[in-house]
PDB file of N, CA and C in Angstrom:
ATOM      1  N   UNK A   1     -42.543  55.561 -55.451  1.00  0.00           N
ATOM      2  CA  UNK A   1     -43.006  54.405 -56.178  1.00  0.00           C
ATOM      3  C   UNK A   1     -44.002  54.841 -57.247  1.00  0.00           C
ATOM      4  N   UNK A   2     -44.195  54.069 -58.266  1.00  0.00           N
ATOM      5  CA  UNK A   2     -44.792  55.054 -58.836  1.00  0.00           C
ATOM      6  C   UNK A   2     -46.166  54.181 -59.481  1.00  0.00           C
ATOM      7  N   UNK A   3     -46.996  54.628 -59.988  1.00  0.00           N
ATOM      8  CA  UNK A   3     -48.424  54.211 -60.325  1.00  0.00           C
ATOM      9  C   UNK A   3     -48.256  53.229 -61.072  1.00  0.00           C
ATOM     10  N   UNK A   4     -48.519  52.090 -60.921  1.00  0.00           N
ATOM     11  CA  UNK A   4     -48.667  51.198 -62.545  1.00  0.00           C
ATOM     12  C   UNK A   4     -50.624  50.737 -62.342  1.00  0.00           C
ATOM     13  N   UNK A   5     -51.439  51.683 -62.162  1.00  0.00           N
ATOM     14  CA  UNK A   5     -52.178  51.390 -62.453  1.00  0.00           C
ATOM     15  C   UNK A   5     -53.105  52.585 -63.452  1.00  0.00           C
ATOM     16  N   UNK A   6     -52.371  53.137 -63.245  1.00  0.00           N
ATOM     17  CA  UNK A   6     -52.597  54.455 -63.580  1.00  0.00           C
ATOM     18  C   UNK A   6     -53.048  54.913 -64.961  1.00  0.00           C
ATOM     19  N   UNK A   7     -52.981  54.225 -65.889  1.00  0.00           N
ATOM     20  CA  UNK A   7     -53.163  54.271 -67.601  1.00  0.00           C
ATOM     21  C   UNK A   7     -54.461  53.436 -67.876  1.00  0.00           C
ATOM     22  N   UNK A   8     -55.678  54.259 -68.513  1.00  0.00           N
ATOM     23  CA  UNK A   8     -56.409  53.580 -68.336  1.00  0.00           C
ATOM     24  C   UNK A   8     -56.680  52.585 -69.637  1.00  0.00           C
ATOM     25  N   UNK A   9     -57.560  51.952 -69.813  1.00  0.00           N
ATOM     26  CA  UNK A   9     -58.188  50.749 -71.216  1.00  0.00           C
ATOM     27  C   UNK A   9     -58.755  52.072 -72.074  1.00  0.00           C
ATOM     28  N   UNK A  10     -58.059  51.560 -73.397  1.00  0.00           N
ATOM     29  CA  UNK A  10     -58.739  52.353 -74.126  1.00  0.00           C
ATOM     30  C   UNK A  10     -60.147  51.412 -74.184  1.00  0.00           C
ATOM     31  N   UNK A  11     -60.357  49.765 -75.055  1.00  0.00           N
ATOM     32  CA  UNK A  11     -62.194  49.965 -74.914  1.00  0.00           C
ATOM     33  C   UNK A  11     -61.409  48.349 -74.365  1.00  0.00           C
ATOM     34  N   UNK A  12     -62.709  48.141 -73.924  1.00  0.00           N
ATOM     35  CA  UNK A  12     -62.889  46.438 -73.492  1.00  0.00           C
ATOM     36  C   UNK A  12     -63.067  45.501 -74.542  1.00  0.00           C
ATOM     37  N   UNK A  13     -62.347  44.356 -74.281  1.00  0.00           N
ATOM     38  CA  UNK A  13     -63.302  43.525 -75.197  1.00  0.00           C
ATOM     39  C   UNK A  13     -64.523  43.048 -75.227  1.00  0.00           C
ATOM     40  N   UNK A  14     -65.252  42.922 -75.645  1.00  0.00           N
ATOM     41  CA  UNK A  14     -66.452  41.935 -75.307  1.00  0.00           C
ATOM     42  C   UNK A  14     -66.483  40.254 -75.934  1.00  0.00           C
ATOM     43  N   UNK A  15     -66.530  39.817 -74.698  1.00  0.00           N
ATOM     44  CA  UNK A  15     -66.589  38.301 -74.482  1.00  0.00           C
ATOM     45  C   UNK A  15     -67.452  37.687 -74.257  1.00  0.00           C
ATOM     46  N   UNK A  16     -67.430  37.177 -75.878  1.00  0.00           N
ATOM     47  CA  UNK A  16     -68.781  35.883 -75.792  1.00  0.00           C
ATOM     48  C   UNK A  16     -68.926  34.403 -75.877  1.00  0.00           C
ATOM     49  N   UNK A  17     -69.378  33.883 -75.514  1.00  0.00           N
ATOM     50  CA  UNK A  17     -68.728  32.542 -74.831  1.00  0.00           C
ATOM     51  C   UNK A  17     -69.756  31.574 -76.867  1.00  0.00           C
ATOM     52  N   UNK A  18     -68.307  30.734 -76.912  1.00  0.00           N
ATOM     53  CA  UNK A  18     -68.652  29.920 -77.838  1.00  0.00           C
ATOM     54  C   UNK A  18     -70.007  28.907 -77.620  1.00  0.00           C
ATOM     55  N   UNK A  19     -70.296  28.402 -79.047  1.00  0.00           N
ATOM     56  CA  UNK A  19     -71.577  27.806 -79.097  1.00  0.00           C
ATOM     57  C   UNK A  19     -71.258  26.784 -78.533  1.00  0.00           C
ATOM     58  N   UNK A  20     -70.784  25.764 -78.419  1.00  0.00           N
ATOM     59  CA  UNK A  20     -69.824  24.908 -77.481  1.00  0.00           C
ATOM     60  C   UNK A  20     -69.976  24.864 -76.096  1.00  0.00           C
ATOM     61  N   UNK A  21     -69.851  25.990 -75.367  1.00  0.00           N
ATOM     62  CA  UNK A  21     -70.014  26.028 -74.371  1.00  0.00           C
ATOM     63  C   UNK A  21     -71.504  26.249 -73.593  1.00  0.00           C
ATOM     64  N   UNK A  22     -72.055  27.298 -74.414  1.00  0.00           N
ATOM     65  CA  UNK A  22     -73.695  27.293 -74.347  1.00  0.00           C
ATOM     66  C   UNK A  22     -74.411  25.659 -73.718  1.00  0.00           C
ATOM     67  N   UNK A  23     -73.960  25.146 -75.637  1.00  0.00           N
ATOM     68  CA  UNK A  23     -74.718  23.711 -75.520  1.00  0.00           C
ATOM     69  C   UNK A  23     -74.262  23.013 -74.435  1.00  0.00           C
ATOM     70  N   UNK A  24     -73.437  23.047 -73.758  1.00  0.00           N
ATOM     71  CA  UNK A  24     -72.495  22.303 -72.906  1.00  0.00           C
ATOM     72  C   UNK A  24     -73.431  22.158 -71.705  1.00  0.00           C
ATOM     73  N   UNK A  25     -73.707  23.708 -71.473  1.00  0.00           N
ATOM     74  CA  UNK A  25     -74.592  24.092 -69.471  1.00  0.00           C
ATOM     75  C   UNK A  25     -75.778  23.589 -70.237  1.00  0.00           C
ATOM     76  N   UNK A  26     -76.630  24.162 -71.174  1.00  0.00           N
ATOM     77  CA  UNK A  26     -77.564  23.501 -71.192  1.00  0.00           C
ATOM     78  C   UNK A  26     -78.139  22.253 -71.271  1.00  0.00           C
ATOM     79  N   UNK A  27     -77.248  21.629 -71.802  1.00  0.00           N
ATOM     80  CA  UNK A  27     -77.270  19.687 -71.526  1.00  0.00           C
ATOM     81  C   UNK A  27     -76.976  19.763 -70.431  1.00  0.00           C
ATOM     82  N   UNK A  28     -76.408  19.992 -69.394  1.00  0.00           N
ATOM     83  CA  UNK A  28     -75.947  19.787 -67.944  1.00  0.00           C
ATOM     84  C   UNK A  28     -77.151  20.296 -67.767  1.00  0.00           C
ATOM     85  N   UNK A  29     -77.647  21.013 -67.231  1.00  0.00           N
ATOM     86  CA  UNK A  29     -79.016  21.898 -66.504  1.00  0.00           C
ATOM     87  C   UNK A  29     -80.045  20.576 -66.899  1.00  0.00           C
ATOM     88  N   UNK A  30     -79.969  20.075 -68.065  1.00  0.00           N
ATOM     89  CA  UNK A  30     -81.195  19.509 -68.699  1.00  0.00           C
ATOM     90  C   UNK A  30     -80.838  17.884 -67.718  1.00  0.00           C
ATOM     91  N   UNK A  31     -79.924  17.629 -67.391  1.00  0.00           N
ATOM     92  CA  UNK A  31     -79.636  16.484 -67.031  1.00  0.00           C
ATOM     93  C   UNK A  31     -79.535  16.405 -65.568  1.00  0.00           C
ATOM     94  N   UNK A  32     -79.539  17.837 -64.670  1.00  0.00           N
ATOM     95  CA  UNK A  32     -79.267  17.949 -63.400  1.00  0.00           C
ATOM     96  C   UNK A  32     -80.486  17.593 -62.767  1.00  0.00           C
ATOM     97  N   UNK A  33     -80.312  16.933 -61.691  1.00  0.00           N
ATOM     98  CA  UNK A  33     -81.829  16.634 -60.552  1.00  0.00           C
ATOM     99  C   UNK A  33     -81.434  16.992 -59.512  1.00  0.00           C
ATOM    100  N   UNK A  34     -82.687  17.428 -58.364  1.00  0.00           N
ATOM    101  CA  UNK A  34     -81.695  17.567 -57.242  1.00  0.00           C
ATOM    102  C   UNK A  34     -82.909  16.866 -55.970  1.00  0.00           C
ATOM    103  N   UNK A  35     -82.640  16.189 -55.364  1.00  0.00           N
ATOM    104  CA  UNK A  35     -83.480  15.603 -54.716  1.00  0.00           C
ATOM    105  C   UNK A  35     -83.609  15.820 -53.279  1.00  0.00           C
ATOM    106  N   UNK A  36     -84.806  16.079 -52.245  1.00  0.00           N
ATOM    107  CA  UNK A  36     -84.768  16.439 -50.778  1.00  0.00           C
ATOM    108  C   UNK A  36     -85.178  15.366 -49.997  1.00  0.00           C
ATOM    109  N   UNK A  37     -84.420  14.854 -49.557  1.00  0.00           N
ATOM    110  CA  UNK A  37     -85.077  13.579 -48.734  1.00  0.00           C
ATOM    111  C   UNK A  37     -84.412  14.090 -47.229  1.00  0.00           C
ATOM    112  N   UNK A  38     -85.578  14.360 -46.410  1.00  0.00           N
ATOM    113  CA  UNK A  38     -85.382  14.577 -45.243  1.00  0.00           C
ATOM    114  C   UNK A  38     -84.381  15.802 -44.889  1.00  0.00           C
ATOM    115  N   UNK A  39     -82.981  15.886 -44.561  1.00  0.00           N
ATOM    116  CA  UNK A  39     -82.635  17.062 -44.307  1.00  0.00           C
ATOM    117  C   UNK A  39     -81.628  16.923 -45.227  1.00  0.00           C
ATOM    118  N   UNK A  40     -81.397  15.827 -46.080  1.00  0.00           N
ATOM    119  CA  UNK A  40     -80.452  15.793 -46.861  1.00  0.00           C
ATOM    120  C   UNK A  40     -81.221  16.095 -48.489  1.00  0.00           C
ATOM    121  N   UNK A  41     -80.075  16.885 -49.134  1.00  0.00           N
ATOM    122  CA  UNK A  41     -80.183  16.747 -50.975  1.00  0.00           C
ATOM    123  C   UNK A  41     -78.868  16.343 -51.357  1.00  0.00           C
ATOM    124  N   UNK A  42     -80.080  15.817 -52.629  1.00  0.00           N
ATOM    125  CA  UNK A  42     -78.709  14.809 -53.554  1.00  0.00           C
ATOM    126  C   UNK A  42     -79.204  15.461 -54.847  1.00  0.00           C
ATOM    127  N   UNK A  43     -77.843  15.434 -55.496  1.00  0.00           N
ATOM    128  CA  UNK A  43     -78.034  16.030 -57.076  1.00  0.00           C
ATOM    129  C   UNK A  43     -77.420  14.763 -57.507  1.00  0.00           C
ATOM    130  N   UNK A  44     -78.069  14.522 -58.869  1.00  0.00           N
ATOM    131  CA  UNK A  44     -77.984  13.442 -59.712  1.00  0.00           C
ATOM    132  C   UNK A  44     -77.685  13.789 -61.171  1.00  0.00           C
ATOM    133  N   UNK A  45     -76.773  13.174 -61.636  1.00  0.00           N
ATOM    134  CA  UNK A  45     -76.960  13.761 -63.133  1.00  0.00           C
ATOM    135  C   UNK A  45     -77.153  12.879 -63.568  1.00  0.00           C
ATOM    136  N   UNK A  46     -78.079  12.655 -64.779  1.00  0.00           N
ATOM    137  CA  UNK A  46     -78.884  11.550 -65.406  1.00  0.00           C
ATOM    138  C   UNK A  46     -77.751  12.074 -67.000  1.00  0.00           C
ATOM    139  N   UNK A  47     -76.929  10.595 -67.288  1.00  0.00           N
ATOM    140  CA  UNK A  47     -75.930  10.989 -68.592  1.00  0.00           C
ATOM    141  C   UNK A  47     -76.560   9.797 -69.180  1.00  0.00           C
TER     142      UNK A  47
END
Protein backbone atom coordinates (compact mmCIF):
# COMPACT_ATOMS: atom_id res chain seq x y z
CA UNK A 1 0.00 0.00 0.00
CA UNK A 2 1.58 2.82 -0.47
CA UNK A 3 2.08 6.35 1.37
CA UNK A 4 -0.31 9.09 0.44
CA UNK A 5 0.87 11.05 3.11
CA UNK A 6 4.07 11.17 2.35
CA UNK A 7 4.74 14.53 0.17
CA UNK A 8 5.15 17.23 2.20
CA UNK A 9 3.49 21.31 1.96
CA UNK A 10 5.65 23.28 0.30
CA UNK A 11 4.53 26.67 2.64
CA UNK A 12 1.16 27.15 4.48
CA UNK A 13 -1.17 29.57 4.00
CA UNK A 14 -1.74 32.04 6.46
CA UNK A 15 -5.27 32.66 7.51
CA UNK A 16 -6.69 35.69 8.56
CA UNK A 17 -10.02 36.01 9.52
CA UNK A 18 -12.00 39.01 7.79
CA UNK A 19 -12.94 42.35 9.40
CA UNK A 20 -16.45 41.02 9.46
CA UNK A 21 -15.87 38.49 11.51
CA UNK A 22 -13.62 40.27 14.14
CA UNK A 23 -16.50 42.87 14.54
CA UNK A 24 -18.91 40.06 14.74
CA UNK A 25 -17.21 38.21 18.35
CA UNK A 26 -16.62 41.44 19.52
CA UNK A 27 -20.24 42.72 19.51
CA UNK A 28 -21.14 39.25 20.84
CA UNK A 29 -18.51 39.35 23.85
CA UNK A 30 -19.76 43.03 24.31
CA UNK A 31 -23.34 41.82 24.57
CA UNK A 32 -22.69 38.46 26.50
CA UNK A 33 -23.67 38.30 30.43
CA UNK A 34 -23.39 35.48 32.39
CA UNK A 35 -25.16 35.30 35.59
CA UNK A 36 -24.67 32.90 39.03
CA UNK A 37 -27.63 32.48 40.92
CA UNK A 38 -27.19 29.77 43.31
CA UNK A 39 -25.80 26.65 41.59
CA UNK A 40 -27.19 27.64 38.43
CA UNK A 41 -25.67 30.21 35.43
CA UNK A 42 -27.48 31.85 32.86
CA UNK A 43 -25.93 33.66 29.92
CA UNK A 44 -27.93 36.39 28.45
CA UNK A 45 -27.34 38.21 25.41
CA UNK A 46 -28.48 41.73 25.62
CA UNK A 47 -29.32 42.50 21.39
Amino acid sequence: MAKLYSKKKLATQKMLPKKETISFLLNYSKALSIHKVGKSTFEIIAN
